[in-house]
C-alpha atoms as a PDB file:
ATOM      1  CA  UNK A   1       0.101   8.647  -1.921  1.00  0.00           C
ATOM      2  CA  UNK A   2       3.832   9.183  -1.981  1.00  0.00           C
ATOM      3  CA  UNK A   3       5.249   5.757  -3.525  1.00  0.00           C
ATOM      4  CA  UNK A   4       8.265   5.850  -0.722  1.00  0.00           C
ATOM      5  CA  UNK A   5       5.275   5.663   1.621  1.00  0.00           C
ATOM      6  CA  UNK A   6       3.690   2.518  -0.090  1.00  0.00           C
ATOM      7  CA  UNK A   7       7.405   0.591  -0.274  1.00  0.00           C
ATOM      8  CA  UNK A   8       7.675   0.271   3.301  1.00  0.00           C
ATOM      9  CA  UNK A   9       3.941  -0.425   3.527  1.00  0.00           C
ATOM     10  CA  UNK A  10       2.657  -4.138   4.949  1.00  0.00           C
ATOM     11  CA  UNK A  11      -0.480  -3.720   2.234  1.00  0.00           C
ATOM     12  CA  UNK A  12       2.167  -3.369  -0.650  1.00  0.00           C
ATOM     13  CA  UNK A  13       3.062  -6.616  -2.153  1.00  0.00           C
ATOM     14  CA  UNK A  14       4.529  -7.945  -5.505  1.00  0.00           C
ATOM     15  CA  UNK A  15       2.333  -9.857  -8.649  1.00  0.00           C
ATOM     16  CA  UNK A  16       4.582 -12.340 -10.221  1.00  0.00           C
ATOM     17  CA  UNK A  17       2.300 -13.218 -13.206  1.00  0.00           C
ATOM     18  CA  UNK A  18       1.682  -9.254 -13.613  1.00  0.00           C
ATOM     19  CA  UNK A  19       5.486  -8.239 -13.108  1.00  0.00           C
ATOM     20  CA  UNK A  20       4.339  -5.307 -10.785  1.00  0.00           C
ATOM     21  CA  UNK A  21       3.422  -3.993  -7.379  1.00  0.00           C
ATOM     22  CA  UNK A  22      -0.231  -3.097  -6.108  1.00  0.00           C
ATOM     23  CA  UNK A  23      -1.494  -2.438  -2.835  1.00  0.00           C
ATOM     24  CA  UNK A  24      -3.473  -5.683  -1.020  1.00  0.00           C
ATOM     25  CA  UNK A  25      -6.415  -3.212   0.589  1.00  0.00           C
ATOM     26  CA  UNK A  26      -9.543  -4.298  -0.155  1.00  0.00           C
ATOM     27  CA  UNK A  27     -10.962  -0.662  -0.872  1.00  0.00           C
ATOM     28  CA  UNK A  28     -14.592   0.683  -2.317  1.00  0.00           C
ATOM     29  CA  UNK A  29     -14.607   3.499  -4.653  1.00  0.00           C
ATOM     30  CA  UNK A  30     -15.668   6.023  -1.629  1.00  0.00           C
ATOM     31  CA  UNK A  31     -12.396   5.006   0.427  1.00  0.00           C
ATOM     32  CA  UNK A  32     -10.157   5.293  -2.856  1.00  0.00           C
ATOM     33  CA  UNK A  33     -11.766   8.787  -4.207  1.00  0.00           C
ATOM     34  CA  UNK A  34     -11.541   9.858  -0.390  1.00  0.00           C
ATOM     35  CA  UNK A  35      -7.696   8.679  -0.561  1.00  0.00           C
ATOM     36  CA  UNK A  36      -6.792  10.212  -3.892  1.00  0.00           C
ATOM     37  CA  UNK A  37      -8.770  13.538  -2.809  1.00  0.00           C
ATOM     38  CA  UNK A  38      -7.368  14.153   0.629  1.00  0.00           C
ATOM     39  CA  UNK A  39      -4.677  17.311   0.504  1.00  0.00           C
ATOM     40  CA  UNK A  40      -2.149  15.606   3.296  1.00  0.00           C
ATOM     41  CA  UNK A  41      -1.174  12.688   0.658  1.00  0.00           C
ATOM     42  CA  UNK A  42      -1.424  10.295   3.504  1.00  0.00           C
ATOM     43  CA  UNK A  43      -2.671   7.150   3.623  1.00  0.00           C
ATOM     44  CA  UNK A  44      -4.914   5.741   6.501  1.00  0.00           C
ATOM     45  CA  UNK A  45      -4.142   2.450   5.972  1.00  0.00           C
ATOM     46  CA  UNK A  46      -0.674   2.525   5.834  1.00  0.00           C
ATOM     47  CA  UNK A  47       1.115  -0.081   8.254  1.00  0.00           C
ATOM     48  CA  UNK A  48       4.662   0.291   8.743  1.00  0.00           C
ATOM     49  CA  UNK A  49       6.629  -3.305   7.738  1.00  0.00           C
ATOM     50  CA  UNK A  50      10.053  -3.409   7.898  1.00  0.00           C
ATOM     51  CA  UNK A  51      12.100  -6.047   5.413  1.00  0.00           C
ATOM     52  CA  UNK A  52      12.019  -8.530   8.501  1.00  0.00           C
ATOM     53  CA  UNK A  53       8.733  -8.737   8.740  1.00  0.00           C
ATOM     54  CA  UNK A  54       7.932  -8.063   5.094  1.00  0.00           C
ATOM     55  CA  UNK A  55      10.172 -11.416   4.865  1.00  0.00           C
ATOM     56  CA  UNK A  56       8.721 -13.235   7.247  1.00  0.00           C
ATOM     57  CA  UNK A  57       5.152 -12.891   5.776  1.00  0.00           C
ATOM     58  CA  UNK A  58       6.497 -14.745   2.651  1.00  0.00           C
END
């Protein structure tokens, strides 16, 4: 996954207590080996969110 994909992503979000970001998908080992494997580098779970409504869901 490019990391410019996974800032504008709504399933990217921010640990306070860990100082860093981490994705907020609930995935099994299949779906992240099937991720990290895949040749396109896209992820099919990635959800476009703007600032706006990245704000708004805080």
């Amino acid at each position: 996954m490019f990391s410019t994909e996974c800032d504008s992503c709504w399933h990217y979000d921010y640990d306070e207590e860990l100082d860093e970001y981490y994705c907020t998908m609930d995935l099994d080992e299949d779906e992240v080996y099937r991720i990290l494997s895949s040749r396109s580098q896209h992820c099919p779970f990635y959800r476009q969110g703007d600032d706006y409504t990245l704000a708004r869901r805080q």
